[in-house]
C-alpha atoms as a PDB file:
ATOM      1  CA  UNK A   1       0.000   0.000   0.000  1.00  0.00           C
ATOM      2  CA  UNK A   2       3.002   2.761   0.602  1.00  0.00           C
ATOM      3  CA  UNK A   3       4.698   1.742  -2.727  1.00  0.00           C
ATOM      4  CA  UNK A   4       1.000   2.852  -4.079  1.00  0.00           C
ATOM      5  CA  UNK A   5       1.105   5.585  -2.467  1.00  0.00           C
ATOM      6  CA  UNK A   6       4.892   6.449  -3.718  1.00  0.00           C
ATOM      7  CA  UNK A   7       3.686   6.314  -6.916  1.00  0.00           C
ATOM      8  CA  UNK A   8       0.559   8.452  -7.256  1.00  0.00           C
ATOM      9  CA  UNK A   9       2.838  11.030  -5.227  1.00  0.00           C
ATOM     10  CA  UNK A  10       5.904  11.054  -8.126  1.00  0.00           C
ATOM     11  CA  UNK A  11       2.976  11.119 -10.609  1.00  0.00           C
ATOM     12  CA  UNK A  12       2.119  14.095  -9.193  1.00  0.00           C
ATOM     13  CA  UNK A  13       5.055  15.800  -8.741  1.00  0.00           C
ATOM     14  CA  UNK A  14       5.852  14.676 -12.596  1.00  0.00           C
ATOM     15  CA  UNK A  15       2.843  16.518 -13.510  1.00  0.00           C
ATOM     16  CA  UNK A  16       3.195  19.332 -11.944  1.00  0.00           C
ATOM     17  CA  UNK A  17       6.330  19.717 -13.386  1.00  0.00           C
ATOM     18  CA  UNK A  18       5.352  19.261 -17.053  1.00  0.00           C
ATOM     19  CA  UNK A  19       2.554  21.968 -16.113  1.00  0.00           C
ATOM     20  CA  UNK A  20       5.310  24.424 -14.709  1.00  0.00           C
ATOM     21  CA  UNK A  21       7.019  23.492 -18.125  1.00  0.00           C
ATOM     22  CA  UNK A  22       4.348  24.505 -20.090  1.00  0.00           C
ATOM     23  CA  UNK A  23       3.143  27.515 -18.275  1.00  0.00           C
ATOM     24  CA  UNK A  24       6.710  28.385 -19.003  1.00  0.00           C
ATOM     25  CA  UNK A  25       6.503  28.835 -22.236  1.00  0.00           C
ATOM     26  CA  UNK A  26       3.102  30.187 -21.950  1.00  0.00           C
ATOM     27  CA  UNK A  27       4.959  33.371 -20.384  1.00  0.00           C
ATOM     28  CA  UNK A  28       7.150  33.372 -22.765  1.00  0.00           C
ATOM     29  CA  UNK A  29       5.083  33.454 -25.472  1.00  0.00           C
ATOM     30  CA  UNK A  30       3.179  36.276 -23.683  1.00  0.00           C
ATOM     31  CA  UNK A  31       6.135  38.291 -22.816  1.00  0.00           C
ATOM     32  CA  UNK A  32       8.181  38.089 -25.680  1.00  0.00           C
ATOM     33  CA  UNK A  33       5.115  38.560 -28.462  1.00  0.00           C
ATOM     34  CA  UNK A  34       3.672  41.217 -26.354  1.00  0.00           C
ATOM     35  CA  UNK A  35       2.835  43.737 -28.934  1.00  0.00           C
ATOM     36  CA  UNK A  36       1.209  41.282 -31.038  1.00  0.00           C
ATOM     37  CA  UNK A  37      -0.934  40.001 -28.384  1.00  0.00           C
ATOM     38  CA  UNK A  38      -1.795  43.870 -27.488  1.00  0.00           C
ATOM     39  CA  UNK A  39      -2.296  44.488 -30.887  1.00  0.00           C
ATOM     40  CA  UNK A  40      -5.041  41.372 -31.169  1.00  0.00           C
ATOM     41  CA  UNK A  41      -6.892  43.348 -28.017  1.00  0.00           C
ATOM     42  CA  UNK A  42      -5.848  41.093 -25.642  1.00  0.00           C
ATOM     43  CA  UNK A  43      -5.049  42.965 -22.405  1.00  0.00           C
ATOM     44  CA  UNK A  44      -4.841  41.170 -18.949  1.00  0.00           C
ATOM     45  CA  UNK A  45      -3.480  44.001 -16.801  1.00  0.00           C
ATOM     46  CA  UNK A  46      -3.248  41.640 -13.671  1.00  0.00           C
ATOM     47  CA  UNK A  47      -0.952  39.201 -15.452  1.00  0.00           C
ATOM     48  CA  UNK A  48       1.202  42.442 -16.849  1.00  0.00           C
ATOM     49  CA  UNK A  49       1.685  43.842 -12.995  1.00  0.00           C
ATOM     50  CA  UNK A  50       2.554  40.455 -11.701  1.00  0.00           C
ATOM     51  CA  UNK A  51       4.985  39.547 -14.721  1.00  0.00           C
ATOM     52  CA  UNK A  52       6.637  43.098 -14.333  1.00  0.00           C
ATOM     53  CA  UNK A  53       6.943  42.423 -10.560  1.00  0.00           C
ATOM     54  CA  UNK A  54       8.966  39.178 -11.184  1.00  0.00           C
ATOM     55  CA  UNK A  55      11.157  40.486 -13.870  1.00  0.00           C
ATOM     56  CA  UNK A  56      12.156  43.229 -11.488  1.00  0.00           C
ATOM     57  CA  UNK A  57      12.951  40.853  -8.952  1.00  0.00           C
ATOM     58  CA  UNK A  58      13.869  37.736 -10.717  1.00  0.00           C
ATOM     59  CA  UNK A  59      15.299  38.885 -13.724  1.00  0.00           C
ATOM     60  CA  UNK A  60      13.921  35.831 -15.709  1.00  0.00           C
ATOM     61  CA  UNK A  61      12.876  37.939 -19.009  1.00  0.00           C
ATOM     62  CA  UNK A  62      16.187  39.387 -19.304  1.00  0.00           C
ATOM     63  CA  UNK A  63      17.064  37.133 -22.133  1.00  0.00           C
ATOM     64  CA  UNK A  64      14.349  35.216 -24.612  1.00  0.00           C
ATOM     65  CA  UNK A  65      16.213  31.661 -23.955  1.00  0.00           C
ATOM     66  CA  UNK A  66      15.825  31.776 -20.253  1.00  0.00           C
ATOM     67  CA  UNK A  67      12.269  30.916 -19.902  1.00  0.00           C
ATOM     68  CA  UNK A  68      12.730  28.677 -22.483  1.00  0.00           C
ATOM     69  CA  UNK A  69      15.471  27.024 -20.617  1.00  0.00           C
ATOM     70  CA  UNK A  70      13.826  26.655 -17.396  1.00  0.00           C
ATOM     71  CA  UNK A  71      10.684  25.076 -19.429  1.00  0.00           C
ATOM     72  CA  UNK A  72      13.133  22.747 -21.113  1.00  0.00           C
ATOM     73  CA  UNK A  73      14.251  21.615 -17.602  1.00  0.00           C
ATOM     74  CA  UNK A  74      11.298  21.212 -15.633  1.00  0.00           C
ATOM     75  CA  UNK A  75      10.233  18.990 -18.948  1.00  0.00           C
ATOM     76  CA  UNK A  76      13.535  16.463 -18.681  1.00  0.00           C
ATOM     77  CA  UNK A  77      13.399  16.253 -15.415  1.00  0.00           C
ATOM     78  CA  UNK A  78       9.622  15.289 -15.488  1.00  0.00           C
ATOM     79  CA  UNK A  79      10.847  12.746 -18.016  1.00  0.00           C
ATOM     80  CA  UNK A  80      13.406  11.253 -15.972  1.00  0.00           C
ATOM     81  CA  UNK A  81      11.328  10.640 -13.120  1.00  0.00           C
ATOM     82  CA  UNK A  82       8.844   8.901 -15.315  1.00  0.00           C
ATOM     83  CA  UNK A  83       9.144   5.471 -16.632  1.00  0.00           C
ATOM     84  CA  UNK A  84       8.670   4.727 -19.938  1.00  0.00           C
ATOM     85  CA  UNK A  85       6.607   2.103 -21.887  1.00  0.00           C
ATOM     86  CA  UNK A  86       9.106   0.300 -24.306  1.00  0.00           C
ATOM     87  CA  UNK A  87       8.040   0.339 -27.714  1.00  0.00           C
ATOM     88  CA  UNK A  88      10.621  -1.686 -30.721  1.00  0.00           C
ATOM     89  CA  UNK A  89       9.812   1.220 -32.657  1.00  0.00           C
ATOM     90  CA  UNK A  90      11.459   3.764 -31.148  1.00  0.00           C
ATOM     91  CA  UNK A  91      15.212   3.823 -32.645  1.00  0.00           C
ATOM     92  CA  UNK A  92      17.849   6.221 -30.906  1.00  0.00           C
ATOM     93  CA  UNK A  93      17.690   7.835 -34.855  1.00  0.00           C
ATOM     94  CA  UNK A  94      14.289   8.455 -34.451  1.00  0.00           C
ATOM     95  CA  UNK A  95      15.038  10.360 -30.879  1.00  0.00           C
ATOM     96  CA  UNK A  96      18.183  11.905 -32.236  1.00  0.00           C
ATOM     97  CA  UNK A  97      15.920  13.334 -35.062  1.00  0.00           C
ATOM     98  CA  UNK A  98      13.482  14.740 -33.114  1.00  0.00           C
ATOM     99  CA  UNK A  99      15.706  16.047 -30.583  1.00  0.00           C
ATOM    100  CA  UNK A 100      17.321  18.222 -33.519  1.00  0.00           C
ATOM    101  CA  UNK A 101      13.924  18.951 -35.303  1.00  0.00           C
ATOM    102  CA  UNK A 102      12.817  20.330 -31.657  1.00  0.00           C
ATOM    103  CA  UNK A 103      15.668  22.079 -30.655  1.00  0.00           C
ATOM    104  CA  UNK A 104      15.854  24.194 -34.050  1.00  0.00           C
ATOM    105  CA  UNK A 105      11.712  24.999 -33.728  1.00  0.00           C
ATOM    106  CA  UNK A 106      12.114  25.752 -29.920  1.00  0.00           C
ATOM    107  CA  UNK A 107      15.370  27.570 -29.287  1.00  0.00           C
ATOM    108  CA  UNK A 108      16.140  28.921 -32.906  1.00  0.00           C
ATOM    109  CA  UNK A 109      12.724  30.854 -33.547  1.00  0.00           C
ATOM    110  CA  UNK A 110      13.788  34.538 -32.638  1.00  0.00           C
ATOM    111  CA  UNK A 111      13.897  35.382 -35.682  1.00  0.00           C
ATOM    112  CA  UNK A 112      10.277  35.045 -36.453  1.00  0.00           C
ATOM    113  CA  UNK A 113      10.268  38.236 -34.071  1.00  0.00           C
ATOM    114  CA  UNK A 114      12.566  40.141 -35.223  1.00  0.00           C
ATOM    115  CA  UNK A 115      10.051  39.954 -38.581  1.00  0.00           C
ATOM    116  CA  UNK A 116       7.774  42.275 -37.208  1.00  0.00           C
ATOM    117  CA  UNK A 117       8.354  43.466 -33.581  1.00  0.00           C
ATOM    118  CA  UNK A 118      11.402  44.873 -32.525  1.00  0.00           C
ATOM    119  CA  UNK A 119      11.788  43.991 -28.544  1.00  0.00           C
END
């Protein structure tokens, strides 16, 4: 019964941590595309005050890869406390490629903002 109990806990923590990942890049998204999302109408002035507040004290928005790097952390480590199903049709080339494809979409985008908004 407390292995049971073990395991819903780390299944918890696991998803928490994949949330925190993905709320993450939510921010980022948010912070860093700000004048297209003001632009759209979108205005949550409770968010703004409380993301200002923590850049001023955390400093986390100082650079676009930061948030990006803590969401990329939370997410491994959430993975590595997770056990896998193994499946014969997953090849390390098949990782390796994705791991590229995903690093190139998720780290090398700035550019896509430099298009049209100048931060």
């Amino acid at each position: 019964m407390q292995q049971e109990d073990d395991l819903r806990g780390l299944a918890k923590v696991m998803d928490f941590m994949r949330a925190l990942s993905i709320l993450f890049v939510v921010i980022n998204i948010y912070w860093f595309c700000y004048g297209a999302i003001k632009e759209w109408g979108i205005n949550i002035g409770v968010v703004d005050k409380i993301l200002l507040g923590f850049n001023r004290t955390a400093g986390l928005f100082t650079s676009i890869l930061w948030t990006k790097i803590f969401a990329v952390v939370f997410l491994a480590l959430s993975c590595l406390g997770t056990k896998g199903v193994k499946d014969e049709k997953i090849t390390w080339n098949k990782i390796y490629v994705c791991l590229g494809v995903g690093f190139v979409f998720f780290f090398l985008n700035w550019w896509l903002l430099l298009r049209r908004y100048r931060w």
